[in-house]
Protein backbone atom coordinates (compact mmCIF):
# COMPACT_ATOMS: atom_id res chain seq x y z
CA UNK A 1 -6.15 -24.87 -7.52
CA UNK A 2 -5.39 -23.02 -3.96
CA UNK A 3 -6.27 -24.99 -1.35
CA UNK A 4 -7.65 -22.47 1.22
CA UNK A 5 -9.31 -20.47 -1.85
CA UNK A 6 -13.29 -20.95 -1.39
CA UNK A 7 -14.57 -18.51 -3.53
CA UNK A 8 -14.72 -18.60 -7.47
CA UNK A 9 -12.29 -15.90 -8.28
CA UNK A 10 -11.32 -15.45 -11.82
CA UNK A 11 -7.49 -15.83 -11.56
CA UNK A 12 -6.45 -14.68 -14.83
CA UNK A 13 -8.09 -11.26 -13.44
CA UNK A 14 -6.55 -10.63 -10.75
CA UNK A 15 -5.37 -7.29 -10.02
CA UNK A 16 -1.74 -6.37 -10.39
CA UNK A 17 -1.32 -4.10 -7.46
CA UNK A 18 -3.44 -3.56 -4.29
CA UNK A 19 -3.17 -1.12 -1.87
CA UNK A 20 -4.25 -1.31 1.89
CA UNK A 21 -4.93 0.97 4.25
CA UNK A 22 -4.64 -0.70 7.69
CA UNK A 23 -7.18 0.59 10.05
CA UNK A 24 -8.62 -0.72 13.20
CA UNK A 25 -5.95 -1.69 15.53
CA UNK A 26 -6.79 0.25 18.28
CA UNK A 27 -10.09 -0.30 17.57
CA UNK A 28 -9.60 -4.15 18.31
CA UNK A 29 -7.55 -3.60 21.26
CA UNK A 30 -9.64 -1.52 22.68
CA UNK A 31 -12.69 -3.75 22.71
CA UNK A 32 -10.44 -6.38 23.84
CA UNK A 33 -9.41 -3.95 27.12
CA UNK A 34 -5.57 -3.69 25.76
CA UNK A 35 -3.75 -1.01 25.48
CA UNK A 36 -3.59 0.29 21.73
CA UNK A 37 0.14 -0.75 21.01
CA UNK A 38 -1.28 -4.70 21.67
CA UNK A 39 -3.61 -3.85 18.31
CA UNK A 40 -0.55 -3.03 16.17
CA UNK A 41 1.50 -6.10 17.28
CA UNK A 42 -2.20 -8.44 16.27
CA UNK A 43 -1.67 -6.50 13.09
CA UNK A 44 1.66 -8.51 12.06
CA UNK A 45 0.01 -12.00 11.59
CA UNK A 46 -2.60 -10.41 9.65
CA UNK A 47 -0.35 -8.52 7.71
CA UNK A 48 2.13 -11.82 6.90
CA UNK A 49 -1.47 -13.82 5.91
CA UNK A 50 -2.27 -11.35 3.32
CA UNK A 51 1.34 -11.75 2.21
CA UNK A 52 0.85 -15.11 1.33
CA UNK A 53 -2.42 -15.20 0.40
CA UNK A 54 -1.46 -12.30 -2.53
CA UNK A 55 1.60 -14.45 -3.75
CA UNK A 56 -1.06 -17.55 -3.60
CA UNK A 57 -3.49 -15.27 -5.84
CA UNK A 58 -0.55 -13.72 -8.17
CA UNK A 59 -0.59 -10.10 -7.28
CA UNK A 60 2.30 -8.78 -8.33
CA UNK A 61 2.61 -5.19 -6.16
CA UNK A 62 1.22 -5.14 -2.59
CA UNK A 63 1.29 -1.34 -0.68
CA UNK A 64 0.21 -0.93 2.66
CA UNK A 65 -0.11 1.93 4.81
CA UNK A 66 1.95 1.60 7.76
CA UNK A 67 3.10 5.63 8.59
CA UNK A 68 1.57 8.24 7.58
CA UNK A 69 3.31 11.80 7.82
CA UNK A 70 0.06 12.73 10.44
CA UNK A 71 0.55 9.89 12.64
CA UNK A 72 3.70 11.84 14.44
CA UNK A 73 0.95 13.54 15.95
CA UNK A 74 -0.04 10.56 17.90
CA UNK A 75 0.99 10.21 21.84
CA UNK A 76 4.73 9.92 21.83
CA UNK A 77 4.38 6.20 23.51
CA UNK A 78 2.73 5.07 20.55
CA UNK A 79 5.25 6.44 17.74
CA UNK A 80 7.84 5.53 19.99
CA UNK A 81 6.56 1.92 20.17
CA UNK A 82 6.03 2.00 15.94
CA UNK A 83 9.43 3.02 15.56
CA UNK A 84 10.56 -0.04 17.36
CA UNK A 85 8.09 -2.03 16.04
CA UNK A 86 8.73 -2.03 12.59
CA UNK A 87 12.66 -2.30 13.59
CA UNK A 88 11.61 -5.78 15.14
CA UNK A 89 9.54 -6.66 12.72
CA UNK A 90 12.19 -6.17 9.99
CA UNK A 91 14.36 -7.97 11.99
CA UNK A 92 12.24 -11.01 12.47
CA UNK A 93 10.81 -10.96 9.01
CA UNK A 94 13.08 -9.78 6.41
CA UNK A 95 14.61 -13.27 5.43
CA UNK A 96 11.12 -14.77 5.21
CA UNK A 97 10.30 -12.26 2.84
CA UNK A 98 13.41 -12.70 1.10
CA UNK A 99 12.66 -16.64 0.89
CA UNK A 100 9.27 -15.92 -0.17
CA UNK A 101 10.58 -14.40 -3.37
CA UNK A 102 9.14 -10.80 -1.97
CA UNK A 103 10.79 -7.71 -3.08
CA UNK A 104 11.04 -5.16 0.01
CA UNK A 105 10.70 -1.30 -0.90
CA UNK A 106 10.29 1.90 1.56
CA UNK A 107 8.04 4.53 0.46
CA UNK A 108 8.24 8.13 2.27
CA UNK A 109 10.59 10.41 4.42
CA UNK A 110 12.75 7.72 5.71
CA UNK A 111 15.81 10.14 6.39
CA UNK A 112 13.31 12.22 8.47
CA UNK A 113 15.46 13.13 11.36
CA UNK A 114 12.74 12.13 13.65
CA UNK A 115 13.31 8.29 12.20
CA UNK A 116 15.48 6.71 14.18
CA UNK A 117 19.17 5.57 12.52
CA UNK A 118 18.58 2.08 13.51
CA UNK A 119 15.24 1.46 11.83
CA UNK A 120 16.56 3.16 8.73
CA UNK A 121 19.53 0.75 8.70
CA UNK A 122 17.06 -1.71 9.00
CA UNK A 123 15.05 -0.30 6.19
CA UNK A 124 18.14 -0.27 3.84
CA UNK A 125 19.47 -4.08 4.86
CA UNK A 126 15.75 -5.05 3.59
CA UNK A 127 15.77 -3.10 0.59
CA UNK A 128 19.17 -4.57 -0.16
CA UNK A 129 18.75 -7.75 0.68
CA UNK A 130 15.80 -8.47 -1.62
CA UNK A 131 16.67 -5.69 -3.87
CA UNK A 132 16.30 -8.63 -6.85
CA UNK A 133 13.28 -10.62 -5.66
CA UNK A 134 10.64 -10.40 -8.66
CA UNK A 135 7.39 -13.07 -7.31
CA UNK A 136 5.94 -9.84 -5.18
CA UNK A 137 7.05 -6.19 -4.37
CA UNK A 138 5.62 -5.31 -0.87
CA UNK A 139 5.86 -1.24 -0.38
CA UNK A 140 5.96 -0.21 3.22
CA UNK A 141 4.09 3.39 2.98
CA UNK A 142 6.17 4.95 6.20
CA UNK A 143 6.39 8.62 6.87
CA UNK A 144 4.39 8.56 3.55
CA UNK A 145 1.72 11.42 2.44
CA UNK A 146 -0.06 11.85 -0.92
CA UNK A 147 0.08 15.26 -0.72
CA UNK A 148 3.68 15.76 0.53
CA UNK A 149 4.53 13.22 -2.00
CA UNK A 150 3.17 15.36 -4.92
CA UNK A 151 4.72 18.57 -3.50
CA UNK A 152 8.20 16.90 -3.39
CA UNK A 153 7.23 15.94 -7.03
CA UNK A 154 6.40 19.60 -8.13
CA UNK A 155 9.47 20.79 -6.30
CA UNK A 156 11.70 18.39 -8.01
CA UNK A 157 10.57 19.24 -11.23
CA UNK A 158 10.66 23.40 -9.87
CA UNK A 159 14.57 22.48 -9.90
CA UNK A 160 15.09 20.98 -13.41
CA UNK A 161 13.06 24.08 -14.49
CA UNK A 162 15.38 26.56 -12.69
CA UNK A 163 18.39 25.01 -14.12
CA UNK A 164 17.60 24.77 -17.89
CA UNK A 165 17.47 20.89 -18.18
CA UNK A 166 13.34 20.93 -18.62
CA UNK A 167 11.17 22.59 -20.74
CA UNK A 168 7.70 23.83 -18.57
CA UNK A 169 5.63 23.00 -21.78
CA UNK A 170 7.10 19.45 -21.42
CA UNK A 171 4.98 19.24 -18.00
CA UNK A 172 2.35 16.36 -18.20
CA UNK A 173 0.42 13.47 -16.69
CA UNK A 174 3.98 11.65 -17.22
CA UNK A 175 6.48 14.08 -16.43
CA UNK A 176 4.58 14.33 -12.79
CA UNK A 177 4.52 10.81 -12.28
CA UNK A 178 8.12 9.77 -13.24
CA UNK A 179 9.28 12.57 -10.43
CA UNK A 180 6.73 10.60 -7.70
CA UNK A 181 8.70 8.27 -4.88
CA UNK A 182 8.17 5.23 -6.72
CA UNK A 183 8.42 6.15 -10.21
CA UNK A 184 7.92 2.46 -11.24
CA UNK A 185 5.50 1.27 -9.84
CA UNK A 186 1.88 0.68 -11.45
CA UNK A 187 -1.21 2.42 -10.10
CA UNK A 188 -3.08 0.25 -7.92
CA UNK A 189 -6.22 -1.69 -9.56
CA UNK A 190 -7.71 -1.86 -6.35
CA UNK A 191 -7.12 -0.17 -2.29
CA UNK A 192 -8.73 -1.86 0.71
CA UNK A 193 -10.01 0.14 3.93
CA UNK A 194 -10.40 -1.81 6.56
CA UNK A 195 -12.16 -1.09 10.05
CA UNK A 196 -15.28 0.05 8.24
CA UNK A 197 -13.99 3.97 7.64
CA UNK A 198 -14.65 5.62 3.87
CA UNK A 199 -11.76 7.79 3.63
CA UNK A 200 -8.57 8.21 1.17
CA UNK A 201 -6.62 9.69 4.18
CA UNK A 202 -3.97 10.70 1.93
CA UNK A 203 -3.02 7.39 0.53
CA UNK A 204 -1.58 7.56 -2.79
CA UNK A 205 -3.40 10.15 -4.03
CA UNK A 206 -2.14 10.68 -7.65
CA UNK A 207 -1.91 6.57 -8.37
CA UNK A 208 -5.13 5.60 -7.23
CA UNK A 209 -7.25 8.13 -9.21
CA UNK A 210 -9.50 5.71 -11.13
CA UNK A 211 -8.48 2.64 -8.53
CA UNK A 212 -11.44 0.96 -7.25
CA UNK A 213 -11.78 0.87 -3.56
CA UNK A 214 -13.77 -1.70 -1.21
CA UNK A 215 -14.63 -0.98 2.38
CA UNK A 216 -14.42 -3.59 4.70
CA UNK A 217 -15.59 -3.61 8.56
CA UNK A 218 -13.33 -5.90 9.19
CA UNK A 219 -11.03 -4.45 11.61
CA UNK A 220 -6.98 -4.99 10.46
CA UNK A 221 -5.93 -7.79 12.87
CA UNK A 222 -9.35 -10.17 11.96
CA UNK A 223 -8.39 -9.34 8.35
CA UNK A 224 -6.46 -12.49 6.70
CA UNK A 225 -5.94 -13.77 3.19
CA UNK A 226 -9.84 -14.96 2.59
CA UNK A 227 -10.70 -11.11 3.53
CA UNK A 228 -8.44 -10.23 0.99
CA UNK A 229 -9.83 -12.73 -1.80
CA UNK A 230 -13.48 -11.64 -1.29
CA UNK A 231 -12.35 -7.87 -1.48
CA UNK A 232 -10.35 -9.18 -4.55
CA UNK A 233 -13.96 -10.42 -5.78
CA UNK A 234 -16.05 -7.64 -4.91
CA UNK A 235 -13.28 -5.61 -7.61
CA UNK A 236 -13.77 -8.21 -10.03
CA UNK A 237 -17.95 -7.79 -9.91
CA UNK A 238 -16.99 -4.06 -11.25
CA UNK A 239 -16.76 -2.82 -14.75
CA UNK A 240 -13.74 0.01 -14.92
CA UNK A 241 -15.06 2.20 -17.18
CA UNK A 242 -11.68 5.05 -16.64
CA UNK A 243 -14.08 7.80 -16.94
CA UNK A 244 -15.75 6.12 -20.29
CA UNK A 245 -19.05 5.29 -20.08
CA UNK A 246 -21.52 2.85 -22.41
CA UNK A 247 -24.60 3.36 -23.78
CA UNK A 248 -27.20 0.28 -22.57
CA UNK A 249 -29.70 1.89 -25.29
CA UNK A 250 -27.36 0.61 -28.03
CA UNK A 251 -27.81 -2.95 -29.51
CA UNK A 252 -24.38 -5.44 -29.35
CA UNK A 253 -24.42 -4.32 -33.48
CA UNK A 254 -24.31 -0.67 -32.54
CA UNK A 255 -21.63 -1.29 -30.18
């Protein structure tokens, strides 16, 4: 039994791997009359509740959204203050998550030259550090884009073409997805929007093809682990059909 756990969620059905896309920082700070980077900072607790809350529940992969390749285009002060952030944040956090039994992983253009070398030293000591952790793997989307991630895909298998060592008629579903950043990891069951927005915005665009996805309004920093069990519910009220369908005209017999 979890203690804070009010709702009757069927924990043998949990799903494996969630996705989040974090939306709504600035959107809180706003309202609030701070200044946008104060809504990313609110994001951390909320972030480390839903940590806990998803070991708690058994989820097994966790990926959130924390960089995409079009946020460079945001004011300077705010990347600038991102960059730093998640180098604090690694800082301050990386042993808990290495107590907690959570496996840390990078996803994206970390060796973008626009990265800075001490956040991607930071990103490595992480990655190393919990490199064997198995209770949770936690995937840090940064500098991440669906797209770009399929392109880099297509070129990578462009290259093996070019050089003998694969076949172009050995191209499928499988072939594209073991050339994809994380080759290993399972397509996410379910991805959360928070902040009340209905859009993909180029998160994981090949692995969450038949996902199912629940909007929230809650904005990211008021989001916390109960958020994330009734989203986990609202996923467990659907039937995944995977493009299948069933015929309600048939009897149980003719089933």
């Amino acid at each position: 039994m979890i203690d804070w756990l009010g709702s009757d969620l069927d924990l043998d059905k949990v799903p494996t791997h969630v996705g989040i896309i974090m939306d709504g920082n600035g959107r809180w700070a706003n309202a609030r009359g701070l200044h946008r980077t104060q809504g990313h900072a609110a994001g951390e607790p909320a972030l480390f509740d839903v940590v806990h809350g998803a070991l708690d529940l058994g989820v097994k992969w966790l990926t959130v959204y924390t960089f995409s390749t079009e946020n460079w285009s945001r004011d300077s002060n705010e990347v600038d203050f991102l960059m730093q952030f998640n180098v604090d944040l690694l800082e301050r956090r990386r042993d808990e998550l290495n107590d907690l039994g959570v496996r840390v992983i990078f996803m994206g253009d970390v060796m973008d030259d626009r990265v800075p070398r001490i956040l991607r030293d930071r990103i490595k000591d992480a990655e190393d550090l919990t490199a064997h952790n198995t209770r949770l793997t936690m995937v840090f989307a940064f500098n991440y884009g669906g797209r770009i991630e399929i392109v880099d895909a297509v070129r990578a298998i462009g290259r093996k073409i070019a050089d003998g060592s694969l076949n172009p008629d050995a191209i499928d579903l499988d072939a594209i997805g073991r050339h994809l950043y994380e080759p290993d990891m399972p397509d996410p069951d379910l991805v959360i929007r928070t902040s009340g927005e209905q859009r993909t915005s180029n998160f994981l665009l090949w692995q969450a093809a038949y996902s199912e996805y629940v909007f929230t309004e809650v904005l990211w920093p008021d989001f916390d682990r109960h958020v994330l069990a009734s989203c986990i519910g609202e996923y467990q009220s659907r039937e995944r059909r995977f493009g299948g369908a069933v015929d309600e005209s048939l009897t149980d017999i003719e089933r």
